[in-house]
Protein backbone atom coordinates (compact mmCIF):
# COMPACT_ATOMS: atom_id res chain seq x y z
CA UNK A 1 0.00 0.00 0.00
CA UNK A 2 2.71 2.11 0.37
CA UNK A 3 4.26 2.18 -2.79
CA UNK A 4 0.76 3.41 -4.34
CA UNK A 5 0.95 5.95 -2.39
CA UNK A 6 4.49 7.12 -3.36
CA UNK A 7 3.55 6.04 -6.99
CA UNK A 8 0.14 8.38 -7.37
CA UNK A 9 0.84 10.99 -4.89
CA UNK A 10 3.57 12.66 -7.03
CA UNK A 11 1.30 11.78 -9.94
CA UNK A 12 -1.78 13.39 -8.74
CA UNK A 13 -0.59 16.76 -7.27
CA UNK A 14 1.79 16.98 -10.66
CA UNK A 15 -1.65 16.52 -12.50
CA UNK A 16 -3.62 19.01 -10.51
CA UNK A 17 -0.78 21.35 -10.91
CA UNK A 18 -0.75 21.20 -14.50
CA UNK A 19 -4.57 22.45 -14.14
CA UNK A 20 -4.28 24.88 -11.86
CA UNK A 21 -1.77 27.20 -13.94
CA UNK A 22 -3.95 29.24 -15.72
CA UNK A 23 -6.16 29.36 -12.87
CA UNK A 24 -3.82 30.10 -10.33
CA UNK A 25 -3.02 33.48 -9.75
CA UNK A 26 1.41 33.35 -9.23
CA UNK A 27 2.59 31.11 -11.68
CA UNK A 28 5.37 30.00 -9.37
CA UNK A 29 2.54 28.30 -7.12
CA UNK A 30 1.83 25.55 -9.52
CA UNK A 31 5.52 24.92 -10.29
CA UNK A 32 6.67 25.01 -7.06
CA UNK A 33 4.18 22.51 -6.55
CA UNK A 34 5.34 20.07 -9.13
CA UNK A 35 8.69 20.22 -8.36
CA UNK A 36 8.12 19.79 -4.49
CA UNK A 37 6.18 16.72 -5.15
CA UNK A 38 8.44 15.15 -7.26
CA UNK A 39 11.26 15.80 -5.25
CA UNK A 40 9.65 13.98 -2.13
CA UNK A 41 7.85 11.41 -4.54
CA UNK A 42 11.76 10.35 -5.23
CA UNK A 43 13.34 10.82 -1.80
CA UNK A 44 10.19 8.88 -0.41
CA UNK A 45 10.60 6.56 -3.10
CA UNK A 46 14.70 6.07 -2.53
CA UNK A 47 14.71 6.10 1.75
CA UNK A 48 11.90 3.78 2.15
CA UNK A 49 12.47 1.67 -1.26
CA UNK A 50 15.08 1.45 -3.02
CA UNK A 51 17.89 2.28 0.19
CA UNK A 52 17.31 -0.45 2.33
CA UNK A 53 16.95 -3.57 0.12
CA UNK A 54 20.05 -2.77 -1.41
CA UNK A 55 21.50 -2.14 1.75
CA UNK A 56 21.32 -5.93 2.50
CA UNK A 57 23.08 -6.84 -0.48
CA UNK A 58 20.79 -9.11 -1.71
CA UNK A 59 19.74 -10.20 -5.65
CA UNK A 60 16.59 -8.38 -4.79
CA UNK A 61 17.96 -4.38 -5.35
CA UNK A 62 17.68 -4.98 -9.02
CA UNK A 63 14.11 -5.80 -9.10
CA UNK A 64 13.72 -2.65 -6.47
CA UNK A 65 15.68 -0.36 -8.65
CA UNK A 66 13.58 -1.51 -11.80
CA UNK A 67 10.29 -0.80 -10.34
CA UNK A 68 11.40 2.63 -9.02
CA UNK A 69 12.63 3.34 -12.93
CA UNK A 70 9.62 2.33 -13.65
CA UNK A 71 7.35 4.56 -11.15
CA UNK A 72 10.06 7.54 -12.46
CA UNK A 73 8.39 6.78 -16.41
CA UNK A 74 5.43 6.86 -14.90
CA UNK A 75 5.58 10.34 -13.15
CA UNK A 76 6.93 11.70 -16.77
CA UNK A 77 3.39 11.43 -18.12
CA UNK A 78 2.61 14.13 -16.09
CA UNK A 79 5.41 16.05 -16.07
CA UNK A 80 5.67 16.12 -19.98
CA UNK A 81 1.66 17.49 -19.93
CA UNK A 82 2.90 19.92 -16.89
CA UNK A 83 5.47 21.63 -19.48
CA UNK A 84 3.38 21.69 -22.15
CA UNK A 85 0.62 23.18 -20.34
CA UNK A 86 3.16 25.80 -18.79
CA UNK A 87 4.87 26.61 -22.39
CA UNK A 88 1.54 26.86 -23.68
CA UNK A 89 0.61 29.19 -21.15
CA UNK A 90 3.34 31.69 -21.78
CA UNK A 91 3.31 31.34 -25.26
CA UNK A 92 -0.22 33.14 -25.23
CA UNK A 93 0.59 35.91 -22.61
CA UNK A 94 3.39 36.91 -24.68
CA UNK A 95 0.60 36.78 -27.59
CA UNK A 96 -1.91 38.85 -25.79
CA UNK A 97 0.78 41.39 -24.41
């Protein structure tokens, strides 16, 4: 249950970001937003995942390491429709003004 949450956490508020920016009313709000939760989704994702099953050593920090790859692709999705959103953004206030 945990890893869904570090999986769609970062996901959702990256999404809901991506919404909010041409309703918010700084621009920095929804990017700071973004970035925050991606930056947690990952150190959440590296402390509690990936850190101590390859601490042990064991066969198993390759199959760790490929599913947090793997939640990383996912959060990209996102991301990519975050920038788009944002460039598109700016590329009609410099229209308008």
């Amino acid at each position: 249950m945990t890893l869904f949450w570090i999986a769609s956490l970062p996901f959702m508020a990256v999404f809901i970001a991506a919404l909010a920016i041409g309703r918010a009313k700084s621009l920095w709000l929804p990017i700071a937003v973004a970035v925050a939760s991606l930056a947690a989704g990952t150190l959440c994702l590296h402390s509690i995942m990936v850190a101590p099953t390859c601490a042990t050593g064991e066969s198993e920090c390759l199959g760790v390491t490929v599913i947090a790859y793997l939640i990383a692709v996912f959060w990209c999705a996102p991301g990519i429709g975050f920038a788009l959103r944002l460039y598109s953004h700016l590329r009609s206030d410099f229209r308008r003004g």
